[in-house]
C-alpha atoms as a PDB file:
ATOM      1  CA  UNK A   1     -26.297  53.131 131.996  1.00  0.00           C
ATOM      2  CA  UNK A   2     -29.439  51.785 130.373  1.00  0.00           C
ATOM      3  CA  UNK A   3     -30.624  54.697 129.602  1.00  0.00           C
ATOM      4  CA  UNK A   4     -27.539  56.455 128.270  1.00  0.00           C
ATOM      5  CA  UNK A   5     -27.648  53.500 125.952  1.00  0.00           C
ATOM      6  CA  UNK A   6     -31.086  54.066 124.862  1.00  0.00           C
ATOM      7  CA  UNK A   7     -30.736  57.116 124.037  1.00  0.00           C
ATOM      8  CA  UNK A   8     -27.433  57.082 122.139  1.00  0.00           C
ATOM      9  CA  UNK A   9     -29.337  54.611 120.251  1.00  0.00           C
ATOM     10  CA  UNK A  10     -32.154  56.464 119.241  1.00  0.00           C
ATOM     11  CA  UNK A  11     -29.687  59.381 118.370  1.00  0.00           C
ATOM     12  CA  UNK A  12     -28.789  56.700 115.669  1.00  0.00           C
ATOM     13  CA  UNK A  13     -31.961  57.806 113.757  1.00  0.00           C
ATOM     14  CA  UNK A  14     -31.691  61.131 112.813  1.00  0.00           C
ATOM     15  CA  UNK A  15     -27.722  60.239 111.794  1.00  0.00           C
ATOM     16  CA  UNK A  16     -28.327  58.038 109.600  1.00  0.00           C
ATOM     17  CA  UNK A  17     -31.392  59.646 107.731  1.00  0.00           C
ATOM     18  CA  UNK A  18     -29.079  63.045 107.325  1.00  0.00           C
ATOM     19  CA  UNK A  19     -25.976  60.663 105.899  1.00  0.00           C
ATOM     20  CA  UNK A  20     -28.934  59.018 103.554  1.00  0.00           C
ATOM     21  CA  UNK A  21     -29.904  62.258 102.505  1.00  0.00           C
ATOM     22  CA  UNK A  22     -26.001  63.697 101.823  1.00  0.00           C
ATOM     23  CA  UNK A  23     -25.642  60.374  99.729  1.00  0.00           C
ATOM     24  CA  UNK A  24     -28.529  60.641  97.821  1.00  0.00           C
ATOM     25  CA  UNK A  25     -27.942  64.549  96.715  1.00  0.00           C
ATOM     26  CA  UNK A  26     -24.193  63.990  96.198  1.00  0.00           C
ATOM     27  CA  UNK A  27     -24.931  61.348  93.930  1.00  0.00           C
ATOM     28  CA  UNK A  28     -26.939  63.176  91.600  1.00  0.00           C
ATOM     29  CA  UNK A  29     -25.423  65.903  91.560  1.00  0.00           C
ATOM     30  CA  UNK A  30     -22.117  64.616  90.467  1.00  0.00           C
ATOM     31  CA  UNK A  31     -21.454  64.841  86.832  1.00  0.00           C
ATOM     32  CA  UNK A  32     -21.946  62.716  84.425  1.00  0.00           C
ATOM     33  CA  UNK A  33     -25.510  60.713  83.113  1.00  0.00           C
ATOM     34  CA  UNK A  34     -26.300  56.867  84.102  1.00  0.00           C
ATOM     35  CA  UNK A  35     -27.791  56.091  80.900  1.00  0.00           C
ATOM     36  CA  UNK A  36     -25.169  57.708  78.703  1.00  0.00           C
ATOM     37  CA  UNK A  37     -22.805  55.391  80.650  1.00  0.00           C
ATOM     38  CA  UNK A  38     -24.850  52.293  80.144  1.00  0.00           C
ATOM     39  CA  UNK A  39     -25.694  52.872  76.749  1.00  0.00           C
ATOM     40  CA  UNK A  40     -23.135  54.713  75.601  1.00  0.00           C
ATOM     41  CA  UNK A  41     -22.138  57.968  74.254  1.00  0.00           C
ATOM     42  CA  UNK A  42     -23.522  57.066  70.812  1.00  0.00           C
ATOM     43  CA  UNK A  43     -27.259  55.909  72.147  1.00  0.00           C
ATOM     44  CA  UNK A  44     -29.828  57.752  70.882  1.00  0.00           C
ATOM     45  CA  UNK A  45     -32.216  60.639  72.839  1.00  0.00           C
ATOM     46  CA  UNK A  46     -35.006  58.147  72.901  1.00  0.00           C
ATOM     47  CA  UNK A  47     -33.539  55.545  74.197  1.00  0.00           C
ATOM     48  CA  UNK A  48     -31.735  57.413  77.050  1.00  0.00           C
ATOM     49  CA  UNK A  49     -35.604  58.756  77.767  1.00  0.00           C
ATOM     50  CA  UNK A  50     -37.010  55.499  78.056  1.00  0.00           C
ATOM     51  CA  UNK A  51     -33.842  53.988  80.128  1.00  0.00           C
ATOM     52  CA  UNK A  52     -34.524  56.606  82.555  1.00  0.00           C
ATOM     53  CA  UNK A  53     -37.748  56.202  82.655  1.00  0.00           C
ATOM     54  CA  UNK A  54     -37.448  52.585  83.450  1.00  0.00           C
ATOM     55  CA  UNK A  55     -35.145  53.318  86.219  1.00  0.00           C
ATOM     56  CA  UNK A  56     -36.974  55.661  87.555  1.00  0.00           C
ATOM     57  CA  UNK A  57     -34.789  58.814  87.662  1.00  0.00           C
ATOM     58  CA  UNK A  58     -37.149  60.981  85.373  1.00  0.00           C
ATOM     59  CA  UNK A  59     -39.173  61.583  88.965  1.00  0.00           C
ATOM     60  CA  UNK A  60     -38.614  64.521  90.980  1.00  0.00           C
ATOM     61  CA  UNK A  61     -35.853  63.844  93.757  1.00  0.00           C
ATOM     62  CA  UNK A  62     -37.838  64.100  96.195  1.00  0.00           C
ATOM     63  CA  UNK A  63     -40.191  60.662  95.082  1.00  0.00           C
ATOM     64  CA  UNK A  64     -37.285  59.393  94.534  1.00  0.00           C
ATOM     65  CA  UNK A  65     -35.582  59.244  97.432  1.00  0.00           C
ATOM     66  CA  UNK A  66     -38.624  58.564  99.150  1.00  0.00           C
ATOM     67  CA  UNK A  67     -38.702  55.465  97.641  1.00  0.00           C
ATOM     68  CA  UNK A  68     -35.141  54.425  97.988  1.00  0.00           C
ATOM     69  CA  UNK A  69     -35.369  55.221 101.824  1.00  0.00           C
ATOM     70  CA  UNK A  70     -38.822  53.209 102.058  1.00  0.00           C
ATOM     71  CA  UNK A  71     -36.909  50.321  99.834  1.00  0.00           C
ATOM     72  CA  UNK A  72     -33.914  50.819 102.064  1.00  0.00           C
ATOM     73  CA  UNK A  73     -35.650  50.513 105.561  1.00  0.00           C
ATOM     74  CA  UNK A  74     -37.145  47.636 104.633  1.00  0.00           C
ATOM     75  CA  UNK A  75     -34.187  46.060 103.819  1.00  0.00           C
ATOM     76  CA  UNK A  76     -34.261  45.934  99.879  1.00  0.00           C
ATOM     77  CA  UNK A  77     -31.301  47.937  98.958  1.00  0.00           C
ATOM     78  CA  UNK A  78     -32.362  47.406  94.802  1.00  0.00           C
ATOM     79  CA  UNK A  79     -30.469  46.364  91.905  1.00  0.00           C
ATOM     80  CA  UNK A  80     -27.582  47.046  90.460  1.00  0.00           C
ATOM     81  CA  UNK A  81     -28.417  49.375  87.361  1.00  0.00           C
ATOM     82  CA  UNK A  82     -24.549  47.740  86.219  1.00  0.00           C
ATOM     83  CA  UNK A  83     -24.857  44.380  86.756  1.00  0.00           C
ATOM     84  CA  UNK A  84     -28.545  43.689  87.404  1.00  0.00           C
ATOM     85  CA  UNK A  85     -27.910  41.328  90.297  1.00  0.00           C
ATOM     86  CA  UNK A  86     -29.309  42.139  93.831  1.00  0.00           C
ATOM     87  CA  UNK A  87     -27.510  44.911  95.390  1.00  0.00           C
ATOM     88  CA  UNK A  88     -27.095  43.298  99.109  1.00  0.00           C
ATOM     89  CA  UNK A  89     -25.623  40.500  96.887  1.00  0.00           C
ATOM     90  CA  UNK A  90     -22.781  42.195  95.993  1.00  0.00           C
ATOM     91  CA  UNK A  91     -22.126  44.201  98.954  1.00  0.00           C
ATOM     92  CA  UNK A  92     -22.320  42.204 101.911  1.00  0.00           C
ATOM     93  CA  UNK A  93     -19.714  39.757 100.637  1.00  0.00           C
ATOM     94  CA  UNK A  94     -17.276  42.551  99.873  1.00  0.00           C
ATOM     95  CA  UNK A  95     -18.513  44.310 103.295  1.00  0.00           C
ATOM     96  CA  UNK A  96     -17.076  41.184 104.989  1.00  0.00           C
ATOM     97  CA  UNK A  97     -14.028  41.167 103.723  1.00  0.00           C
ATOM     98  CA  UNK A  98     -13.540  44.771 104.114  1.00  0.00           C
ATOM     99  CA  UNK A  99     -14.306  44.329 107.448  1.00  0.00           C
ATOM    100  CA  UNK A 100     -11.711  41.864 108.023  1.00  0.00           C
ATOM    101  CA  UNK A 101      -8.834  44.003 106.174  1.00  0.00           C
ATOM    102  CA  UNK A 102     -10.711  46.951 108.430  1.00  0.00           C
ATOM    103  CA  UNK A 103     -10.228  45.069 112.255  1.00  0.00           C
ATOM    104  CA  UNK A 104      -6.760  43.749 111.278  1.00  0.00           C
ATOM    105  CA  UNK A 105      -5.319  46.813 110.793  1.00  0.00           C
ATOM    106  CA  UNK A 106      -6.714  48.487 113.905  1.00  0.00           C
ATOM    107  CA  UNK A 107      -5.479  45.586 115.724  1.00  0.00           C
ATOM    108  CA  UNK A 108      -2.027  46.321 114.173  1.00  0.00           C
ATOM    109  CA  UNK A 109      -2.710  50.502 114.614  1.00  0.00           C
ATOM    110  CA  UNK A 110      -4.067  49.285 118.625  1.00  0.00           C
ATOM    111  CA  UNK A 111      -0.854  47.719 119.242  1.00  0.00           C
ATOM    112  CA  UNK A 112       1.905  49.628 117.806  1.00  0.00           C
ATOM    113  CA  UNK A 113       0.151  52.713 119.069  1.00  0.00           C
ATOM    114  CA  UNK A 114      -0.555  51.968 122.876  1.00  0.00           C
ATOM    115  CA  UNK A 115       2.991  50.272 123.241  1.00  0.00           C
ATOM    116  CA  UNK A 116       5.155  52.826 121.729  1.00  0.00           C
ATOM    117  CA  UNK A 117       2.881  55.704 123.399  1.00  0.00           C
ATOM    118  CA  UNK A 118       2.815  53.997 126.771  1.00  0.00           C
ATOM    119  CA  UNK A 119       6.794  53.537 126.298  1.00  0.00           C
ATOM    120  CA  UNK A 120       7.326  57.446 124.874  1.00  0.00           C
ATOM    121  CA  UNK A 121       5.557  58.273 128.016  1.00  0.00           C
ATOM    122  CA  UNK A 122       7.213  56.759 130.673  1.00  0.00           C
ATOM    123  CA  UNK A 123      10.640  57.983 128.573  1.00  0.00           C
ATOM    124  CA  UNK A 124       9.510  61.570 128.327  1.00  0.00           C
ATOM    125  CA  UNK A 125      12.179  63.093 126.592  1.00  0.00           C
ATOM    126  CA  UNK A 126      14.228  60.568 126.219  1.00  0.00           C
ATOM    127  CA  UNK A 127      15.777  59.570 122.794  1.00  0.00           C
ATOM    128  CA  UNK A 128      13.009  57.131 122.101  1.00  0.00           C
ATOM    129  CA  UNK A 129      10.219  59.202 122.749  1.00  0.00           C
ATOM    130  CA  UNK A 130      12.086  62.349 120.460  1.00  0.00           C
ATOM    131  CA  UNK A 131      12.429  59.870 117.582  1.00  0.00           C
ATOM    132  CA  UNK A 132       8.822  57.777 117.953  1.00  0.00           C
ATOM    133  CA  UNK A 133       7.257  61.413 117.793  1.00  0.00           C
ATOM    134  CA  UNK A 134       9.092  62.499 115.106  1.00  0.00           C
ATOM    135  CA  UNK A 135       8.556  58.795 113.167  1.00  0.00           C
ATOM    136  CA  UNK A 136       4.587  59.146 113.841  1.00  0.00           C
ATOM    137  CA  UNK A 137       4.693  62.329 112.323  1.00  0.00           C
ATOM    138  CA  UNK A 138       5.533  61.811 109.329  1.00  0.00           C
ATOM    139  CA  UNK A 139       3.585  58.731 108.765  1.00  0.00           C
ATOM    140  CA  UNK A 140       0.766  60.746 109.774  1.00  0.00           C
ATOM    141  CA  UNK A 141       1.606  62.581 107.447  1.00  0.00           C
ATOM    142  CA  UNK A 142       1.916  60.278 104.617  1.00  0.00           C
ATOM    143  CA  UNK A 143      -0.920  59.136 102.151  1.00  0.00           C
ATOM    144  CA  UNK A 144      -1.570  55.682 102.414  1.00  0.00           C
ATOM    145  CA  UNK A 145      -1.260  54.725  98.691  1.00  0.00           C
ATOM    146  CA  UNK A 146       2.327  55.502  97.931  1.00  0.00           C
ATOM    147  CA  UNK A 147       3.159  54.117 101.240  1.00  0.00           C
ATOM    148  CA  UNK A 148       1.139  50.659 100.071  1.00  0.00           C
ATOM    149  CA  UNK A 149       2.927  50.858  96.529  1.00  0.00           C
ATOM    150  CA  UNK A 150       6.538  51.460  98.696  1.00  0.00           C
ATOM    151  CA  UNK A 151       5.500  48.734 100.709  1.00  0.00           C
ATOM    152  CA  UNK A 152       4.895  46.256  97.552  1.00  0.00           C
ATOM    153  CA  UNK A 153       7.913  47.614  95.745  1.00  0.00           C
ATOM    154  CA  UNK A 154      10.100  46.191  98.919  1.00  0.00           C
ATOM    155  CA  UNK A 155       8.818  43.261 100.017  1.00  0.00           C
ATOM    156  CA  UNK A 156       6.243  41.808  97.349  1.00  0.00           C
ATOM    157  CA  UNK A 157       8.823  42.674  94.376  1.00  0.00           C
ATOM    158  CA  UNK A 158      12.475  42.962  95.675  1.00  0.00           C
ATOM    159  CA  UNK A 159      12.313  40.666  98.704  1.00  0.00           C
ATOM    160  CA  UNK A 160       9.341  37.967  96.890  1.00  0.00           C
ATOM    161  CA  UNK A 161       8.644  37.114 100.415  1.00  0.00           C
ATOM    162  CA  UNK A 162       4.673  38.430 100.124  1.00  0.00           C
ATOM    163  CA  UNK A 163       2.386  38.382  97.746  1.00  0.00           C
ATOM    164  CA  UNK A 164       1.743  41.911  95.462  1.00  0.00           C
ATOM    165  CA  UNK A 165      -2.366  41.850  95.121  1.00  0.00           C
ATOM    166  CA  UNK A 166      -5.476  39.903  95.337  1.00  0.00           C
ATOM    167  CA  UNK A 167      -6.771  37.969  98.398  1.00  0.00           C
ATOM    168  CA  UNK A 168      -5.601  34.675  97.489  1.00  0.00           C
ATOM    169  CA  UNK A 169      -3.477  32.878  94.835  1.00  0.00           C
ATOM    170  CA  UNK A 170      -5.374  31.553  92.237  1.00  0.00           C
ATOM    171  CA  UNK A 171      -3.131  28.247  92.625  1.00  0.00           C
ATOM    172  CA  UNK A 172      -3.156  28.703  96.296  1.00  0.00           C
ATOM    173  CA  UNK A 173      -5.563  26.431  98.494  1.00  0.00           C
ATOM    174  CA  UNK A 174      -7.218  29.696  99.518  1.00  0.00           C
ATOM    175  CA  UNK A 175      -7.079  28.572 103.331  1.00  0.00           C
ATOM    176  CA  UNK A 176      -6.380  30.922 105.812  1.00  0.00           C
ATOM    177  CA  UNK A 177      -2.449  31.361 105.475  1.00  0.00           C
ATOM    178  CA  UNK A 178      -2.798  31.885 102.482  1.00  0.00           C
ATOM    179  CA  UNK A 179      -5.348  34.945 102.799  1.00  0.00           C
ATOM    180  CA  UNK A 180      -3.363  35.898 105.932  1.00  0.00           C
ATOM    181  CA  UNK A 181      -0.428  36.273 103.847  1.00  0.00           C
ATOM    182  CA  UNK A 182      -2.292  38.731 101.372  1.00  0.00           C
ATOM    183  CA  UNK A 183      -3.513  40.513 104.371  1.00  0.00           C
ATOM    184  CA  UNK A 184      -0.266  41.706 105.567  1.00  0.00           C
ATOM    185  CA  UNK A 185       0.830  44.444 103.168  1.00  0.00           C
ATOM    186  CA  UNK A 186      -2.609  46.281 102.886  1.00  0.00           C
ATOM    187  CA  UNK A 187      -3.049  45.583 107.166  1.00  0.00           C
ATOM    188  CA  UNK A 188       0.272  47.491 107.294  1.00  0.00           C
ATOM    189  CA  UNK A 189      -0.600  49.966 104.540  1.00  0.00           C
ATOM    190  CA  UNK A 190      -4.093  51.171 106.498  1.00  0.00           C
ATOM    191  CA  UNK A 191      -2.896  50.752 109.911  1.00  0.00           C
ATOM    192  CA  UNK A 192       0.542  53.107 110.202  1.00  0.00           C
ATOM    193  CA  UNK A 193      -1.236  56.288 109.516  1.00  0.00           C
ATOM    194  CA  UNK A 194      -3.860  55.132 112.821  1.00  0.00           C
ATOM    195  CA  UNK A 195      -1.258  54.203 114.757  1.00  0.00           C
ATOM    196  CA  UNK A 196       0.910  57.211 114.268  1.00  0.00           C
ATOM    197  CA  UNK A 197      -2.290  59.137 116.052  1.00  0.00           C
ATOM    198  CA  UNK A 198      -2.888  56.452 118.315  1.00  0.00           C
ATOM    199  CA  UNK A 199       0.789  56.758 119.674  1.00  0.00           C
ATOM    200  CA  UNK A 200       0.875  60.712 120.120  1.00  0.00           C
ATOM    201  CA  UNK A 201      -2.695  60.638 121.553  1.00  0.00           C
ATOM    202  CA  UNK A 202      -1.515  57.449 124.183  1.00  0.00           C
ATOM    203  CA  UNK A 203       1.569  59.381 125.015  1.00  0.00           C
ATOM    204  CA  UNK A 204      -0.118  62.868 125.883  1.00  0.00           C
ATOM    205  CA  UNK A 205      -3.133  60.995 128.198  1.00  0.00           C
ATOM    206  CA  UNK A 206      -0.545  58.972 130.047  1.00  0.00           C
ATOM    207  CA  UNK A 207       2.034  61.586 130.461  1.00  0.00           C
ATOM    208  CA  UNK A 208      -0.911  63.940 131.772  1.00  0.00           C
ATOM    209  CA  UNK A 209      -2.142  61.074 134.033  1.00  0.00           C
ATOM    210  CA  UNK A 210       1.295  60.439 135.610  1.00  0.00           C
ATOM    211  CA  UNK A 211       1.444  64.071 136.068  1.00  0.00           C
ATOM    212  CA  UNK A 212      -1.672  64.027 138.390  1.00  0.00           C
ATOM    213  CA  UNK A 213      -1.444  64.977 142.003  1.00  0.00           C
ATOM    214  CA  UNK A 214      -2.990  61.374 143.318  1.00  0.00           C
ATOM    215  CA  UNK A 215      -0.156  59.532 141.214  1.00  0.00           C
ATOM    216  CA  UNK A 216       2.714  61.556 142.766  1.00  0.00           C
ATOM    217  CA  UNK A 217       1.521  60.305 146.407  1.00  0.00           C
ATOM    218  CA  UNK A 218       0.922  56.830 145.850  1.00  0.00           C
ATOM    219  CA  UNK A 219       4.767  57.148 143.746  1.00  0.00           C
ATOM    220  CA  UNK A 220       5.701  59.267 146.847  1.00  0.00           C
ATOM    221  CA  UNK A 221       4.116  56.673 148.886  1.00  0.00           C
ATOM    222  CA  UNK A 222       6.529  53.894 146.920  1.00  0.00           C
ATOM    223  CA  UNK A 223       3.612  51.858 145.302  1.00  0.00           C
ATOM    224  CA  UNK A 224       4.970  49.512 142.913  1.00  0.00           C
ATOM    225  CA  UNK A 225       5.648  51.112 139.426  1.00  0.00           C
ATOM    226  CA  UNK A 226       2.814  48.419 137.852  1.00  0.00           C
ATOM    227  CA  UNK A 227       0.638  48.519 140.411  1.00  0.00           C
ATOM    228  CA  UNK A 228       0.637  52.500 139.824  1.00  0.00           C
ATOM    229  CA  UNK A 229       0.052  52.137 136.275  1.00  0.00           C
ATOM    230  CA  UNK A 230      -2.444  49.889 136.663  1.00  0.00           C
ATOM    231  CA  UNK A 231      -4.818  50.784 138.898  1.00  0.00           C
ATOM    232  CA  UNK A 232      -4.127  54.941 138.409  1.00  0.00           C
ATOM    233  CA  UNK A 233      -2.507  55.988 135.326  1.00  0.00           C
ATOM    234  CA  UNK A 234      -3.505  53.823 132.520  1.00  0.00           C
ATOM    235  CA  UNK A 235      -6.905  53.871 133.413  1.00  0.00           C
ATOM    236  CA  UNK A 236      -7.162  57.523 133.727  1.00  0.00           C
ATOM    237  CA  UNK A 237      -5.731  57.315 130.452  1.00  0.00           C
ATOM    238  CA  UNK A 238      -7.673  55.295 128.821  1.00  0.00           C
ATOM    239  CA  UNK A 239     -11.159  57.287 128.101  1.00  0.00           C
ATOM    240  CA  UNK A 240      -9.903  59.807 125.641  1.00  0.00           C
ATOM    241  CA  UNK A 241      -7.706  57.028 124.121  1.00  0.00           C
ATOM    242  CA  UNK A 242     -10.514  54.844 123.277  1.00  0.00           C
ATOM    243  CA  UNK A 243     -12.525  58.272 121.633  1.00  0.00           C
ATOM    244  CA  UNK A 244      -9.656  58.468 119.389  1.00  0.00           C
ATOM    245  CA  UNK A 245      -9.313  55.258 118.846  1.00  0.00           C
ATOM    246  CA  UNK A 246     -13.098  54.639 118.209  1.00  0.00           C
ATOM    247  CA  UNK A 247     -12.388  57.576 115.765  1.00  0.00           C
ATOM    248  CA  UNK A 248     -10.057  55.925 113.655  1.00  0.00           C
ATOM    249  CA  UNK A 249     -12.404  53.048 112.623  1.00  0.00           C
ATOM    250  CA  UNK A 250     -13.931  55.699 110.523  1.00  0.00           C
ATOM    251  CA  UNK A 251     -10.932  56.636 108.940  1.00  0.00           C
ATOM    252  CA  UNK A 252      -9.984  52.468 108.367  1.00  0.00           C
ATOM    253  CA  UNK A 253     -13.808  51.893 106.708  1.00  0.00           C
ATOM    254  CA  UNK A 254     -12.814  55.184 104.479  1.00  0.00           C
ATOM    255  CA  UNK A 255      -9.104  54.994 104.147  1.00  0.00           C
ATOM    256  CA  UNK A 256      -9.663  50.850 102.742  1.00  0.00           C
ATOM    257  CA  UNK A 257     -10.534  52.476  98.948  1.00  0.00           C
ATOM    258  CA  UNK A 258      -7.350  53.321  97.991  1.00  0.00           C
ATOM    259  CA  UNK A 259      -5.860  50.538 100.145  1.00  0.00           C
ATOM    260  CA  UNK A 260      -8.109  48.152  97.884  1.00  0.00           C
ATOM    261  CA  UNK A 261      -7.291  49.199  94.902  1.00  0.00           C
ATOM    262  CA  UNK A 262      -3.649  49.524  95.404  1.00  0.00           C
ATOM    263  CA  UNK A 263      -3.686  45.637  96.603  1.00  0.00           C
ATOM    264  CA  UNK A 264      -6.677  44.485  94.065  1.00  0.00           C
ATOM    265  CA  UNK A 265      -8.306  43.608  97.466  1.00  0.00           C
ATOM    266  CA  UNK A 266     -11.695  42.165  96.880  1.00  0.00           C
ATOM    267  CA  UNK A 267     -13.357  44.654  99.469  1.00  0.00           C
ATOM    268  CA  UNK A 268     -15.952  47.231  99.772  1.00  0.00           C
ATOM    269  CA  UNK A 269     -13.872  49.722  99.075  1.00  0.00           C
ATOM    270  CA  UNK A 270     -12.935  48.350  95.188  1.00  0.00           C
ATOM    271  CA  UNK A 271     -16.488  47.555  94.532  1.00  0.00           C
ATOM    272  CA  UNK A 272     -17.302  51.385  95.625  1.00  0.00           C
ATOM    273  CA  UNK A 273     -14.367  52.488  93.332  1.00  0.00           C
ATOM    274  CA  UNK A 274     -15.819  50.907  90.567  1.00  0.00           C
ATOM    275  CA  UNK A 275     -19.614  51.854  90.927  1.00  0.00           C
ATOM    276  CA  UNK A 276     -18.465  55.146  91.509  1.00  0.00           C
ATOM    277  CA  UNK A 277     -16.907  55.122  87.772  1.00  0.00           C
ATOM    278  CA  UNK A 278     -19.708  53.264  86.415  1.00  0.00           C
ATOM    279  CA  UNK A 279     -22.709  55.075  88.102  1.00  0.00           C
ATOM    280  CA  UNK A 280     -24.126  52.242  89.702  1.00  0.00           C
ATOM    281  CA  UNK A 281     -26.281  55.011  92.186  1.00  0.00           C
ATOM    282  CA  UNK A 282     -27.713  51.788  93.845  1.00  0.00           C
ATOM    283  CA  UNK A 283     -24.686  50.309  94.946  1.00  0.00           C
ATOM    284  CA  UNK A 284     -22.680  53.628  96.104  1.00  0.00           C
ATOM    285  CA  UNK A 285     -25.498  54.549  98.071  1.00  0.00           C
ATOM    286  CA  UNK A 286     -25.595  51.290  99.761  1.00  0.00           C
ATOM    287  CA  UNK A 287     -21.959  51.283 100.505  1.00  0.00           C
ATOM    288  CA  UNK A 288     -21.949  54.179 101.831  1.00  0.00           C
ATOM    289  CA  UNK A 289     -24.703  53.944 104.269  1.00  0.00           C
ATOM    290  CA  UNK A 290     -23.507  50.796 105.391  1.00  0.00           C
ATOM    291  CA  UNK A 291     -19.811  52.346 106.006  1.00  0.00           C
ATOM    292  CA  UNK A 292     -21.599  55.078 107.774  1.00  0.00           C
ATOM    293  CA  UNK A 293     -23.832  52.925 109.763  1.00  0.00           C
ATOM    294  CA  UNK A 294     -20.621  50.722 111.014  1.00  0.00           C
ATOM    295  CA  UNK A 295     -18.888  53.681 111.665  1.00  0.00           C
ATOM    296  CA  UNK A 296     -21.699  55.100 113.781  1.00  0.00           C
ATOM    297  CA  UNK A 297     -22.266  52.509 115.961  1.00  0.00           C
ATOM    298  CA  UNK A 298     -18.506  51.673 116.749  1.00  0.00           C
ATOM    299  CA  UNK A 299     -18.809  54.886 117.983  1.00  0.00           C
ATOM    300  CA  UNK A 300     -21.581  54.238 120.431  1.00  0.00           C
ATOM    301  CA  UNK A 301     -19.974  51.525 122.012  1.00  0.00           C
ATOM    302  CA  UNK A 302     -16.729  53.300 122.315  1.00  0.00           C
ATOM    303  CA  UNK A 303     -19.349  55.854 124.108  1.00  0.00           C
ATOM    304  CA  UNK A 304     -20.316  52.258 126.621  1.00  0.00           C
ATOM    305  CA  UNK A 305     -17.159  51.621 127.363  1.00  0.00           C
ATOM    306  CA  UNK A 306     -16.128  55.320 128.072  1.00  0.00           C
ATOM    307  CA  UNK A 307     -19.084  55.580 130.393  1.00  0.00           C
ATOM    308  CA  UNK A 308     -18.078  51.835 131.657  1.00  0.00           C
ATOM    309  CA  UNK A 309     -14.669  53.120 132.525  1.00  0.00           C
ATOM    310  CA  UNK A 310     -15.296  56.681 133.925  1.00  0.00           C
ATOM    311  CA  UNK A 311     -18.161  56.939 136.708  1.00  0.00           C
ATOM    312  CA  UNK A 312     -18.388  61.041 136.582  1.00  0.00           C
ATOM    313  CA  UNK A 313     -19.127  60.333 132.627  1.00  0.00           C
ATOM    314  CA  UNK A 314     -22.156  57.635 134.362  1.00  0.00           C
ATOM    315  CA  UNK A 315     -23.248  60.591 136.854  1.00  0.00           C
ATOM    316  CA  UNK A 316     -23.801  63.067 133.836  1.00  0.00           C
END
């Protein structure tokens, strides 16, 4: 187990230096020209030569992303070329509360999906499990950002009973209810498209599991219906359910940006929007690896706890 764990880690490495390096090209070789944004469309030649020159991006790419990844590794992640304040300054705070927007939803997505799977499953073909297949479906299938802005239409404008944007009220005492209260609509927004897969993905491994020759004797047998789920079905089920669920973090840390800026949420997913628009190269790039770097080690410890729960997983 130790050394599984070892060496998933280390596999960390060369992840994260290839997702440093994607960054890095995709950035400059999107369109557009940081000076002419800071300066302006109407700055002259000379002084778009000399602002590059002071920020460094009249070097060839490869010095300079030697030096961001010899900044970045050593934990300065720069300066905003938009704001001019330290770049872990303005991320970190935003990373937190994107992570909290981030678990509360795959709470939400964890629950609705492993209840109404578990239930579809033991109903197999039953009316429920027809229409909860059909219902995940198309909310899989639905983008996130005209679901939020349906979602704000009915119960932050029609019903008043929840806030439309922001993270707290400006009159509010900013205490928790009162940011738990803005959480709800974007939680809900970013955590039905999970859950939809989490529910199909819950109902296939358990109705497989209670398929499985071992589970028909000790039903045969007449072991008590939770006592058989317990100790043979649902954790037989469980190991590709927590892969795909592990999975889905990634698409929560991604699918936040339009969740964000739908709800004005303060998160890292705004901030990204917005350097994105303004060319803040510093910034993106540190969002992004730090999205990337969550996102890769959730998935190692999804890996533990796969290996945890399945012993021929331990053996290999």
């Amino acid at each position: 187990m130790k050394g599984f764990i070892a060496h998933r880690l280390l596999s960390v490495l060369p992840i994260i230096f290839g997702v440093s390096l994607v960054i890095f090209v995709l950035m400059h070789l999107a369109p557009g020209d940081v000076a002419t944004v800071l300066l302006g469309p109407q700055a002259s030649e000379s002084a778009k030569v000399e602002l590059r020159h002071t920020l460094g991006l009249d070097q060839p790419l490869p010095v300079q992303y030697g030096r961001w990844l010899w900044r970045t590794s050593s934990g300065d992640l720069g300066t905003s070329i938009a704001t001019q304040l330290p770049v872990a300054a303005l991320v970190f705070p935003r990373f937190l509360n994107t992570l909290l927007l981030t678990v509360a939803s795959l709470f939400l997505a964890i629950a609705i999906g492993y209840s109404a799977g578990l239930f579809a499953a033991l109903r197999a073909r039953s009316i429920f499990d027809r229409l909860s297949m059909t219902v995940t479906l198309l909310l899989g299938s639905t983008p996130p950002f005209w679901l939020g802005l349906m979602l704000v239409l009915l119960f932050a404008i029609r019903l008043r009973w929840l806030p439309v944007s922001g993270m707290q009220d400006m009159a509010g005492d900013g205490g928790a209810l009162d940011v738990l209260r803005h959480l709800v609509l974007p939680a809900i927004t970013t955590a039905l498209g999970p859950a939809a897969i989490i529910t199909r993905m819950v109902r296939a491994s358990v109705a497989d599991a209670l398929e499985r020759p071992h589970v028909r004797v000790a039903r045969a047998k007449g072991l008590r219906r939770s006592t058989l789920l317990r100790r043979h079905v649902i954790l037989n089920a469980l190991p590709p359910v927590m892969t795909i669920t592990g999975l889905q973090l990634g698409y929560l840390l991604g699918g936040t940006l339009l969740t964000e800026v739908v709800f004005a949420w303060p998160g890292l997913g705004s901030l990204l929007y917005d350097s994105i628009t303004a060319r803040d190269m510093p910034v993106v790039q540190a969002s992004t690896l730090l999205i990337a770097l969550t996102f890769v080690l959730v998935n190692i410890l999804v890996d533990c706890v796969n290996v945890f729960l399945d012993p021929r997983l331990r053996e290999g």
